[in-house]
Protein backbone atom coordinates (compact mmCIF):
# COMPACT_ATOMS: atom_id res chain seq x y z
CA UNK A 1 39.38 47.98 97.35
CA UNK A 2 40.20 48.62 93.61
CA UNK A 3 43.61 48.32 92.35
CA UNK A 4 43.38 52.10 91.30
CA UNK A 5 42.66 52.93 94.91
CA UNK A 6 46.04 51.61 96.27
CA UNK A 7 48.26 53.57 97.77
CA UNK A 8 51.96 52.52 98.48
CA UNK A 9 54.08 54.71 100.53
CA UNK A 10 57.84 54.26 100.69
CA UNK A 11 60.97 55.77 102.09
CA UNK A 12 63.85 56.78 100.37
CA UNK A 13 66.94 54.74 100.62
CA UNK A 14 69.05 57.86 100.04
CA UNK A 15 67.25 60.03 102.82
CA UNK A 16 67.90 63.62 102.85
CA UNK A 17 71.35 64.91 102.89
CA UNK A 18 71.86 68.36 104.33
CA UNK A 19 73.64 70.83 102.13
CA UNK A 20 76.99 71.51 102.89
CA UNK A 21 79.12 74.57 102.11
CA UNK A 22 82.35 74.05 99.37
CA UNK A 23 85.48 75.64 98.79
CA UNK A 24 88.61 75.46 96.86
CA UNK A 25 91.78 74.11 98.12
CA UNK A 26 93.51 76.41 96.07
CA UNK A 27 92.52 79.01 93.11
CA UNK A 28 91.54 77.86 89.34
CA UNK A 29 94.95 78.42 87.37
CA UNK A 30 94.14 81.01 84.56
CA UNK A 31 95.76 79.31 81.87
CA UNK A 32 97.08 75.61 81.29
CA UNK A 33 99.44 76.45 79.01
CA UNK A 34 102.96 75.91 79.95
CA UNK A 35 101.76 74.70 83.34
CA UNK A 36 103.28 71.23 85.21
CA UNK A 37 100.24 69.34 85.86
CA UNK A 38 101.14 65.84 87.26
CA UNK A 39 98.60 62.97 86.39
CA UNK A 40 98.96 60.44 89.04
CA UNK A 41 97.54 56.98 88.19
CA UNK A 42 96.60 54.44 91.14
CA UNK A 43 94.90 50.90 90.72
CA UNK A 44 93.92 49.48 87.43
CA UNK A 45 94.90 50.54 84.06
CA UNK A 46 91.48 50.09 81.92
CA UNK A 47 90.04 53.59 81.75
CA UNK A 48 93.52 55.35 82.73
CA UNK A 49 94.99 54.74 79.84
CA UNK A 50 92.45 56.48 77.33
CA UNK A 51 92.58 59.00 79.85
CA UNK A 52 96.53 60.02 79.78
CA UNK A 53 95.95 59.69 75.92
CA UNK A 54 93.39 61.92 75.78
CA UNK A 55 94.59 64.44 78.16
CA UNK A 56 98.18 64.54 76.79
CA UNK A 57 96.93 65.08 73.12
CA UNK A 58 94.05 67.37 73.74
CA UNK A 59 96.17 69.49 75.84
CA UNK A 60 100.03 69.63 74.12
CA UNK A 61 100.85 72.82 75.89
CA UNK A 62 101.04 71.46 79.28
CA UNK A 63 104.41 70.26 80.89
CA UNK A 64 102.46 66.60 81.91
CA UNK A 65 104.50 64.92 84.36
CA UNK A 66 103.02 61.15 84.46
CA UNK A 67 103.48 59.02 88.07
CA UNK A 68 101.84 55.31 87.70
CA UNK A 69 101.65 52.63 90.19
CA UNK A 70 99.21 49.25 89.68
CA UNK A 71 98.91 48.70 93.07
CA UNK A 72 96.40 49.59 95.12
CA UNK A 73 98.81 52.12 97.17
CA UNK A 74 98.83 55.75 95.40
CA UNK A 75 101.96 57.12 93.92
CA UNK A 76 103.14 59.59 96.47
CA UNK A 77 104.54 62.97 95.78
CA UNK A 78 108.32 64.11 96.63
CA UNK A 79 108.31 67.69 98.98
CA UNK A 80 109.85 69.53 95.62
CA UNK A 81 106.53 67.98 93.12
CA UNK A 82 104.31 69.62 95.26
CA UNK A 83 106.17 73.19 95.78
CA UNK A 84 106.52 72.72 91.98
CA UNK A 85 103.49 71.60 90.16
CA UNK A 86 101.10 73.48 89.99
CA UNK A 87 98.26 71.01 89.62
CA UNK A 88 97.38 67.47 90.13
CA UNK A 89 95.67 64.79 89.25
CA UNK A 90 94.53 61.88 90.89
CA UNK A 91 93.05 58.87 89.24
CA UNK A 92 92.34 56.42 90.78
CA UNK A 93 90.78 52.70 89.56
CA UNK A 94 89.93 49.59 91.19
């Protein structure tokens, strides 16, 4: 058999993921302006902290409220953060 005659058959380590439906926890926020968004930071510093730097300068409008714990244990939120914020995010680095 020629080398150009070869025929390799193979199965995908992925497989085939069925698709699933998404939806929103809760509704996009119109504006950010004037908004308290609280950046939660979990786990390693290295990318986190370009990340609060970029976010807090590129976006000077926003009421940032900044949680950070190095641990491997995420910064929980008190009941009156989350009947107050109105977003959140949640980085997280290992």
């Amino acid at each position: 058999m020629a080398e150009q005659d070869r025929v390799y058959k193979c199965l995908n380590p992925v497989g085939i993921q069925m698709p699933i439906k998404t939806f929103p926890l809760a509704s996009r926020l119109d504006t950010l302006d004037g908004k308290e968004i609280i950046l939660s930071i979990t786990g390693e510093p290295d990318i986190t902290i370009p990340l609060e730097k970029k976010l807090l300068s590129e976006y000077p409008n926003v009421n940032w409220k900044v949680k950070k714990t190095y641990t491997t244990v995420p910064v929980k939120l008190s009941d009156e953060e989350m009947k107050t914020a109105d977003a959140l995010i949640q980085a997280i680095c290992w």
